[in-house]
N, C-alpha and C. Protein backbone atom coordinates (compact mmCIF):
# COMPACT_ATOMS: atom_id res chain seq x y z
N UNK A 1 -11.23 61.13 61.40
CA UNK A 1 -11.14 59.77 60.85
C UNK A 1 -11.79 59.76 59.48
N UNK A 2 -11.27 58.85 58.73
CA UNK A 2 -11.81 59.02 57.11
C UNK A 2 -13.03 58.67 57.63
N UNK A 3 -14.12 58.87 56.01
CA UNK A 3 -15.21 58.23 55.85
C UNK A 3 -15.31 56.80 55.31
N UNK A 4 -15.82 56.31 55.54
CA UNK A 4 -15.95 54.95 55.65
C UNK A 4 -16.74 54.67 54.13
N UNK A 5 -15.34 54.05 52.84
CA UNK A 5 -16.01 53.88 51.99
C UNK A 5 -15.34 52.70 51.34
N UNK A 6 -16.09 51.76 50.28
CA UNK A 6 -16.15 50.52 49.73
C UNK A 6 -14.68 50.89 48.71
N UNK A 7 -13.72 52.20 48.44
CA UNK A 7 -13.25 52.15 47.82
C UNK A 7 -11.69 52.52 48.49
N UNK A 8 -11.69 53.14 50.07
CA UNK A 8 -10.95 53.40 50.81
C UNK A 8 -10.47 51.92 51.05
N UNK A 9 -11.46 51.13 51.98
CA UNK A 9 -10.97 49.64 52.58
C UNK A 9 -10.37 48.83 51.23
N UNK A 10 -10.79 49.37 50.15
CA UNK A 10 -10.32 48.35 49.02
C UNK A 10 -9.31 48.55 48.58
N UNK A 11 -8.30 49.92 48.97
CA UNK A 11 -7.16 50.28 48.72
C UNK A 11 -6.50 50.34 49.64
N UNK A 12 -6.87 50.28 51.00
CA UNK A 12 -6.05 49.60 52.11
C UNK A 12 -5.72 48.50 52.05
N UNK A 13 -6.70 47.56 51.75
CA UNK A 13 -6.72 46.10 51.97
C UNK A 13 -5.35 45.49 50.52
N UNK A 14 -6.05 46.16 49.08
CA UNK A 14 -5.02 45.71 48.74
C UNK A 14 -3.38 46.27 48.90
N UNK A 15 -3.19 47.87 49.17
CA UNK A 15 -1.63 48.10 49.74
C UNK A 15 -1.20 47.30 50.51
N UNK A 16 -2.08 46.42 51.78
CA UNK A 16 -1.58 45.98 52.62
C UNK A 16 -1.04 44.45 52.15
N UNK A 17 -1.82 43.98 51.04
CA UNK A 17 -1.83 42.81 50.83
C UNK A 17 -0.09 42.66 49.59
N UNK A 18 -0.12 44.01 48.93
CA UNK A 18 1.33 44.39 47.96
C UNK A 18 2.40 44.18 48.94
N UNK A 19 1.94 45.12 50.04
CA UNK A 19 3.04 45.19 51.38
C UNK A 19 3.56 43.44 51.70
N UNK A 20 2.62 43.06 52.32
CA UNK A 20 2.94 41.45 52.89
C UNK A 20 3.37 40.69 51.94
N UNK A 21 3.11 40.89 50.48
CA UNK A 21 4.11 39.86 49.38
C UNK A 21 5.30 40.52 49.12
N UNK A 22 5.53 41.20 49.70
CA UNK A 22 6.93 41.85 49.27
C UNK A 22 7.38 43.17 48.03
N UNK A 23 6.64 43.87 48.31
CA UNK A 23 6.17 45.15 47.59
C UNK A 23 7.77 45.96 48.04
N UNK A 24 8.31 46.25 46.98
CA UNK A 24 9.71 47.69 47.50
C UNK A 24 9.20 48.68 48.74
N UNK A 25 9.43 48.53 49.94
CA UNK A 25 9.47 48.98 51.32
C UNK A 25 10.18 50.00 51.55
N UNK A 26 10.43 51.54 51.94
CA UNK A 26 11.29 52.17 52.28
C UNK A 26 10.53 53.04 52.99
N UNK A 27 11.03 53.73 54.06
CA UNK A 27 10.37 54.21 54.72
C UNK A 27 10.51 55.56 54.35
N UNK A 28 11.38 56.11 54.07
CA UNK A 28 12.61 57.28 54.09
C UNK A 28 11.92 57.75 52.50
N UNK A 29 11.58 57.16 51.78
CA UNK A 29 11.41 57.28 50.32
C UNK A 29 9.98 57.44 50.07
N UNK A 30 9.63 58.81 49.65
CA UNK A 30 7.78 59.39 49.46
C UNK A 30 7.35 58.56 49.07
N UNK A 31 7.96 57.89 48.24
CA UNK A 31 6.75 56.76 47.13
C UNK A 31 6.42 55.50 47.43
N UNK A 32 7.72 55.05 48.59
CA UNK A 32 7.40 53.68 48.86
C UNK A 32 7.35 53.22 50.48
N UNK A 33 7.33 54.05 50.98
CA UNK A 33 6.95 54.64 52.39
C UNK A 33 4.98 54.14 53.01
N UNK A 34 4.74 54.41 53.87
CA UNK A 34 3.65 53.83 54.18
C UNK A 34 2.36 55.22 53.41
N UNK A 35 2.22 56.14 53.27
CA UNK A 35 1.60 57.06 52.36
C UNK A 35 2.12 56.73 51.17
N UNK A 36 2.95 56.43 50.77
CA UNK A 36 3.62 56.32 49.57
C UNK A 36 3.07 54.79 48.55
N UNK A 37 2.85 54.28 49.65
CA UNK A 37 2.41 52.72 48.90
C UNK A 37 0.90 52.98 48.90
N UNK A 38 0.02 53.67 50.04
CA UNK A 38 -1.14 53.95 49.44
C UNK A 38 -1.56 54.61 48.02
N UNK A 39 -0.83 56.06 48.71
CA UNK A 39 -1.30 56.71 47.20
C UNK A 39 -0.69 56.29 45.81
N UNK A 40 -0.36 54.91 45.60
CA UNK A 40 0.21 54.55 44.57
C UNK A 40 -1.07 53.50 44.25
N UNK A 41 -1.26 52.90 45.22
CA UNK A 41 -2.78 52.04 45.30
C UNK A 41 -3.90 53.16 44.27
N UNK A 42 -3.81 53.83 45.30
CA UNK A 42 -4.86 54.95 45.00
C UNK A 42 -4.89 55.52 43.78
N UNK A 43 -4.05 56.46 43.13
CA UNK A 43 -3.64 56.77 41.98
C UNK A 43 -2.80 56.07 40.60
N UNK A 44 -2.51 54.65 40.88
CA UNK A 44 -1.83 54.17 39.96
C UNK A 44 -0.73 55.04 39.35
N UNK A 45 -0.34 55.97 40.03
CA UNK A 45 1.32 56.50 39.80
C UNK A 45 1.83 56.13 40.41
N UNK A 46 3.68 55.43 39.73
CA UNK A 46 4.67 54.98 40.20
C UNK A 46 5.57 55.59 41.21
N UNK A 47 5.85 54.80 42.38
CA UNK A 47 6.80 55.33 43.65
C UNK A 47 7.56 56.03 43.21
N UNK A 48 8.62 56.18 42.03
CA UNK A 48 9.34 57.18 41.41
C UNK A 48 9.02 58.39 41.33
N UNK A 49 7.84 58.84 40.74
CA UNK A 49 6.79 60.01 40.26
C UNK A 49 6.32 60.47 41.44
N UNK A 50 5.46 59.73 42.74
CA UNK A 50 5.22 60.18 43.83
C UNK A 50 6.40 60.35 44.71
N UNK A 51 7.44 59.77 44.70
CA UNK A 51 8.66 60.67 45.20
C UNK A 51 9.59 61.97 44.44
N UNK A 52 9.58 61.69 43.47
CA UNK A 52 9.87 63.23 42.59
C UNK A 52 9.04 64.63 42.76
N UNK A 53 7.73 64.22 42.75
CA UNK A 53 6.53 64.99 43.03
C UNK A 53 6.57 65.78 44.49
N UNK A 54 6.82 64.66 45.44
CA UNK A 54 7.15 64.99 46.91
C UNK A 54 8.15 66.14 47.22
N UNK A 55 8.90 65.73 46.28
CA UNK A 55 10.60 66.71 46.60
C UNK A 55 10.48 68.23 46.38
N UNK A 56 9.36 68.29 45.08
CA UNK A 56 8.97 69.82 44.64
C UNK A 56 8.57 70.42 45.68
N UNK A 57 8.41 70.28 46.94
CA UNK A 57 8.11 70.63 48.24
C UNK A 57 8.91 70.07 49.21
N UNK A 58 8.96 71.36 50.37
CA UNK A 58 10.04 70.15 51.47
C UNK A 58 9.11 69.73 52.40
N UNK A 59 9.36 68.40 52.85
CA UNK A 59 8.62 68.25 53.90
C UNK A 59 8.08 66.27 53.86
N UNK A 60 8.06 65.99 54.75
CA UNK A 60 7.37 64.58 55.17
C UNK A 60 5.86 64.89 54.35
N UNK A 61 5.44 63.30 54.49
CA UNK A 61 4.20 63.43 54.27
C UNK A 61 2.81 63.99 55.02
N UNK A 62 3.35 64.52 56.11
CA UNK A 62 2.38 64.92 57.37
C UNK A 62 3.20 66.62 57.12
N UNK A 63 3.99 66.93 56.91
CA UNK A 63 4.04 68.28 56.27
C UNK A 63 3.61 68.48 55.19
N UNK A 64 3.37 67.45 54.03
CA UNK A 64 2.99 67.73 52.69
C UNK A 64 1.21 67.94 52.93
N UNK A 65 0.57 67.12 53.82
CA UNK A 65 -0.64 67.47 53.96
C UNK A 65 -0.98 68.24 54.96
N UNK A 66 -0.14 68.97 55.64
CA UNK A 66 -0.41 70.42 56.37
C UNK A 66 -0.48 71.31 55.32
N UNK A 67 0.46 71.13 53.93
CA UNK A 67 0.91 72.31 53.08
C UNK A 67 -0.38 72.34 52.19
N UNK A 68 -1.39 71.27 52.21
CA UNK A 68 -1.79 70.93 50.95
C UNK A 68 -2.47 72.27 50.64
N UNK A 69 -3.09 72.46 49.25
CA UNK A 69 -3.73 73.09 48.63
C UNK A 69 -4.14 72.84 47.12
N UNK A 70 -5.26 72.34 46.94
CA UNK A 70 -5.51 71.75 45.73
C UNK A 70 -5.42 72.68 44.46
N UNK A 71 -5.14 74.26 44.67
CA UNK A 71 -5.17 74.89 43.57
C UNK A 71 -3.49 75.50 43.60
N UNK A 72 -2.53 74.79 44.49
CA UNK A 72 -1.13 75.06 44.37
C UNK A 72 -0.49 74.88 43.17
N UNK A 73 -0.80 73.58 42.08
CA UNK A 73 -0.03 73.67 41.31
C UNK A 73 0.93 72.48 41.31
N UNK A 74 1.36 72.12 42.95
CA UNK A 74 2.36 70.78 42.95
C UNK A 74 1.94 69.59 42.91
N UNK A 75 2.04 69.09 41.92
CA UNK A 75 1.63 67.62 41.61
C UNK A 75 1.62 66.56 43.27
N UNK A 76 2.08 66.91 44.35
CA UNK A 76 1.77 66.40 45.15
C UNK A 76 0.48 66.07 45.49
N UNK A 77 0.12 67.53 45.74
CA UNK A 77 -1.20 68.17 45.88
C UNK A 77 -2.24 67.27 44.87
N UNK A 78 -2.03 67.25 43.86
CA UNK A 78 -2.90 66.39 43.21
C UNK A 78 -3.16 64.82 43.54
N UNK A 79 -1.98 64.12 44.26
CA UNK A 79 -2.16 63.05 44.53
C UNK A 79 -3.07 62.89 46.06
N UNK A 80 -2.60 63.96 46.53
CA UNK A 80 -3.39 63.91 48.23
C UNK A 80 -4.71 64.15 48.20
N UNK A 81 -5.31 65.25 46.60
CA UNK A 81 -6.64 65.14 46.40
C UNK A 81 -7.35 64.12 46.36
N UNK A 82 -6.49 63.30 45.80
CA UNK A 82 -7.05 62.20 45.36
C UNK A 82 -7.19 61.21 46.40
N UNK A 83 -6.09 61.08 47.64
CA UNK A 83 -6.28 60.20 48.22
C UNK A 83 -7.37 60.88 49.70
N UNK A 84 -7.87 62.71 49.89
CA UNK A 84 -8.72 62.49 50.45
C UNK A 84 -10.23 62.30 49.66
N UNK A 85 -10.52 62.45 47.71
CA UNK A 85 -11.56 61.75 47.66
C UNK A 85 -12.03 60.77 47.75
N UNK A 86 -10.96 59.94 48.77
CA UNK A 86 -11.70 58.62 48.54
C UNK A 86 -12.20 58.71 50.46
N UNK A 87 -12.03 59.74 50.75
CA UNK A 87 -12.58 59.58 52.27
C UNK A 87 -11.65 59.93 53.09
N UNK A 88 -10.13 59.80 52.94
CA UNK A 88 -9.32 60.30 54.13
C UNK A 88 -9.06 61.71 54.31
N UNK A 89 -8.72 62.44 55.67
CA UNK A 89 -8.58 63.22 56.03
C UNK A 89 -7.05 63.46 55.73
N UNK A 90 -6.49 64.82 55.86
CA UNK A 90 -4.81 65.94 55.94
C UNK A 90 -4.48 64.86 57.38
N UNK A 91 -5.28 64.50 58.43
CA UNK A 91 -4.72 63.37 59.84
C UNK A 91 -4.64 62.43 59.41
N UNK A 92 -5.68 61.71 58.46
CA UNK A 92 -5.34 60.34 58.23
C UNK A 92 -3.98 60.14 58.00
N UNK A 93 -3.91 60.79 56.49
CA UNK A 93 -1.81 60.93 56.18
C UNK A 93 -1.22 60.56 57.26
N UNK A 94 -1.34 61.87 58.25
CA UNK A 94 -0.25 61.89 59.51
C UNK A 94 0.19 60.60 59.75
N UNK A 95 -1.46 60.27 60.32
CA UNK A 95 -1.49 59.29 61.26
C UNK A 95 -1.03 57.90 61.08
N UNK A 96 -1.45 57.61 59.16
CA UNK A 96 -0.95 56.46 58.57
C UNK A 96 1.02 56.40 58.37
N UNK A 97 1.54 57.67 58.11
CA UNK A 97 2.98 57.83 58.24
C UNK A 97 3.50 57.12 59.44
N UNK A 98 2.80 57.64 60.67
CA UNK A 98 3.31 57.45 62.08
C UNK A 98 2.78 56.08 62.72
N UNK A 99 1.69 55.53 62.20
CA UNK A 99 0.48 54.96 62.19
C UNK A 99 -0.02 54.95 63.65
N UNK A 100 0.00 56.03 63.93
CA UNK A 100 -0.28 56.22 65.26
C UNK A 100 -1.95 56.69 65.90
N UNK A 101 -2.70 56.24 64.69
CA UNK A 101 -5.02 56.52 65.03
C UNK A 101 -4.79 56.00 66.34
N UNK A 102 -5.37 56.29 66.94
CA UNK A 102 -5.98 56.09 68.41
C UNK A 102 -6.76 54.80 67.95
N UNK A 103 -7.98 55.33 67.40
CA UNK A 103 -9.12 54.07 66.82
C UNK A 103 -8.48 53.03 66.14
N UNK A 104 -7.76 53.18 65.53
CA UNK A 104 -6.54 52.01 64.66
C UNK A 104 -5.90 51.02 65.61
N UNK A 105 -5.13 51.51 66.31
CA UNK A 105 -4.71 50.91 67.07
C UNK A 105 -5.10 50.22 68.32
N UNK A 106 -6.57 50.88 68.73
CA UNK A 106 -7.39 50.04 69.30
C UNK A 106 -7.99 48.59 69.00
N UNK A 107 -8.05 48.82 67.80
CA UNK A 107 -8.77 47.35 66.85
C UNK A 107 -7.82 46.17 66.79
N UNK A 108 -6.57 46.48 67.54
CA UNK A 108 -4.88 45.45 67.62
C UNK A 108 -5.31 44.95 69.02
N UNK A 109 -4.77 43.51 68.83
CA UNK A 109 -4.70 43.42 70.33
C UNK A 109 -3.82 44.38 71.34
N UNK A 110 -4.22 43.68 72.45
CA UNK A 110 -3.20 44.79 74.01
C UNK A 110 -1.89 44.53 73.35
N UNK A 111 -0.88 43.17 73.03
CA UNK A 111 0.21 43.23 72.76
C UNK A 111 0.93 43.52 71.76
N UNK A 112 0.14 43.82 70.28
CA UNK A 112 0.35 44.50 69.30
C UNK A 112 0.41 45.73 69.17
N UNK A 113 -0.43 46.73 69.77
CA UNK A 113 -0.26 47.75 69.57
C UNK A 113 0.46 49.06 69.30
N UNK A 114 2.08 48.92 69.98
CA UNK A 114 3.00 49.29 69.37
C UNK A 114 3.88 49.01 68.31
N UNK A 115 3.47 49.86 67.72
CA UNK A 115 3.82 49.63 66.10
C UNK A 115 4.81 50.49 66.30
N UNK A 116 6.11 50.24 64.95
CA UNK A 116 6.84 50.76 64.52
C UNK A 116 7.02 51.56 63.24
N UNK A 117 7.21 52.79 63.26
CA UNK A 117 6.15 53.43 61.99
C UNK A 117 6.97 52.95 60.49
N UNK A 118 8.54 52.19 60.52
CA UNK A 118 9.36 52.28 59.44
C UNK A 118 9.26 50.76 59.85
N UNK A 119 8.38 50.04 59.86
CA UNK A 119 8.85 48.41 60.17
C UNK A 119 7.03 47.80 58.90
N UNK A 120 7.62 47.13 58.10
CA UNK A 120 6.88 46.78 56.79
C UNK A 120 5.48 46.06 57.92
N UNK A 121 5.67 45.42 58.32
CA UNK A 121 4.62 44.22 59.05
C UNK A 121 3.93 45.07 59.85
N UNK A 122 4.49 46.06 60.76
CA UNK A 122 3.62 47.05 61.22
C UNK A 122 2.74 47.85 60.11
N UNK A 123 3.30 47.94 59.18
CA UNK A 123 2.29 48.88 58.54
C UNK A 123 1.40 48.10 57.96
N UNK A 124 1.31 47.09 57.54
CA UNK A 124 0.55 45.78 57.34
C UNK A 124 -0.51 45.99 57.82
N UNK A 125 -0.27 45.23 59.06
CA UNK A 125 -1.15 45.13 60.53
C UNK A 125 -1.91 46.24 60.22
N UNK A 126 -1.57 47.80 60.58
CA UNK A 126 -2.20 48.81 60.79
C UNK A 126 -2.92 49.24 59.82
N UNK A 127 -2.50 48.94 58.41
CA UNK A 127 -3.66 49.15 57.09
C UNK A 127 -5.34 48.15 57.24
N UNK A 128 -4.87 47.09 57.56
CA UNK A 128 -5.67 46.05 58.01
C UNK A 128 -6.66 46.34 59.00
N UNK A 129 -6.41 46.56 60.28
CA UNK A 129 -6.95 47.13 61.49
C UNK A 129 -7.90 48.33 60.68
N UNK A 130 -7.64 49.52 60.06
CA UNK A 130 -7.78 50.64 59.88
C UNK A 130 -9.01 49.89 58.60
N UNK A 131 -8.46 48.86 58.01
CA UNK A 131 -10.06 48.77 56.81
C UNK A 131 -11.07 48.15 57.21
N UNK A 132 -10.16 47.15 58.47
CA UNK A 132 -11.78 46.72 59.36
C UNK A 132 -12.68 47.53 60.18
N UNK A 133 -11.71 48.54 60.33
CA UNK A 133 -12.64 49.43 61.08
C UNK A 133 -13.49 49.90 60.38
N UNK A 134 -12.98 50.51 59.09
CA UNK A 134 -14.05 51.23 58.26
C UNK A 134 -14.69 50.45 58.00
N UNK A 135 -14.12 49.44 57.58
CA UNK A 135 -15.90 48.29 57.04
C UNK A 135 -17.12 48.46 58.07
N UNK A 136 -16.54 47.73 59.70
CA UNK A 136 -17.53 47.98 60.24
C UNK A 136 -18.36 49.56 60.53
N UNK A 137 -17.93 50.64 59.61
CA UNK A 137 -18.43 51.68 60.26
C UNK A 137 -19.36 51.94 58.94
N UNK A 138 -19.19 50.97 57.84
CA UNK A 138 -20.27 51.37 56.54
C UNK A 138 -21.39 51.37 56.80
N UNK A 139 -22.55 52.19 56.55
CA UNK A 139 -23.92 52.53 56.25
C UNK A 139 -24.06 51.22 55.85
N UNK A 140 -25.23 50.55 56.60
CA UNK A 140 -26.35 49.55 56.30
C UNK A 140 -26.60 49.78 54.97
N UNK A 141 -26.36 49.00 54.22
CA UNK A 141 -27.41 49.09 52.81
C UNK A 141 -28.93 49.29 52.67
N UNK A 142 -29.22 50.44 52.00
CA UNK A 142 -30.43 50.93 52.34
C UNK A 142 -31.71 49.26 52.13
N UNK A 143 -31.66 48.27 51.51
CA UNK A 143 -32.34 47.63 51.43
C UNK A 143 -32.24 47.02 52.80
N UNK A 144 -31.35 46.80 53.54
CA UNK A 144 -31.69 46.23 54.50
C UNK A 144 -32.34 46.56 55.83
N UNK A 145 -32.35 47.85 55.69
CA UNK A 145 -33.13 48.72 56.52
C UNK A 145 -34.62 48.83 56.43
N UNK A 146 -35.01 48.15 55.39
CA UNK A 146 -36.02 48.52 54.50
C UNK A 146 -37.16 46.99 55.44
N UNK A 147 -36.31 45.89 55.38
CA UNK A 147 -36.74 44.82 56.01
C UNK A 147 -37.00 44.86 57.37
């Protein structure tokens, strides 16, 4: 599970929030796909560029971060660096593609929980779920420990 940081939930929260106003949705398409709308959050490169980038390799986004290697060379690779410095894991990807976290989907109610991994509102939901979780999992601010 990622690490739980003030800059992860802030790029969930807002993909999710692009998503629900009506952000270009495709599931099928690297860039605008549920990885695809993050790491665009994340990196401020356009769905075009992160799907061009994608193609220089074959593979889904849960194959692109099995393949990764930060000294490969494929501009993919550079974007997935980027989206695990902000705390996510090569599973997070997976899991956000499929949106299938165990812990994620716990934080849904009993009748939500099946999500549909190519359905916009599901991935919504599940970005959401996934930044509340991390919020609640942030380190106490050291001052308040202090009290």
């Amino acid at each position: 599970m990622a690490q739980p940081t003030l800059e992860l939930i802030s790029a969930l929260r807002h993909t999710a929030a692009r998503l629900s106003s009506g952000g270009h949705y495709q599931w099928g398409h690297m860039g605008a796909c549920n990885c695809g709308h993050l790491a665009q959050t994340i990196t401020n490169v356009p769905k075009h560029a992160i799907h061009e980038w994608a193609l220089e390799r074959v593979g889904d986004w849960e194959t692109q971060a099995n393949q990764y290697c930060p000294a490969s060379g494929y501009r993919i690779d550079e974007v997935i660096s980027a989206m695990l410095a902000l705390g996510m894991t090569r599973r997070d990807i997976r899991n956000l593609e499929r949106l299938s976290d165990p812990r994620v989907l716990g934080r849904l109610r009993e009748g939500e929980r099946r999500l549909a991994r190519n359905r916009r509102e599901d991935v919504v939901r599940y970005m959401r779920a996934w930044a509340d979780l991390l919020e609640d999992e942030l380190p106490a601010p050291a001052f308040a420990e202090a009290a």
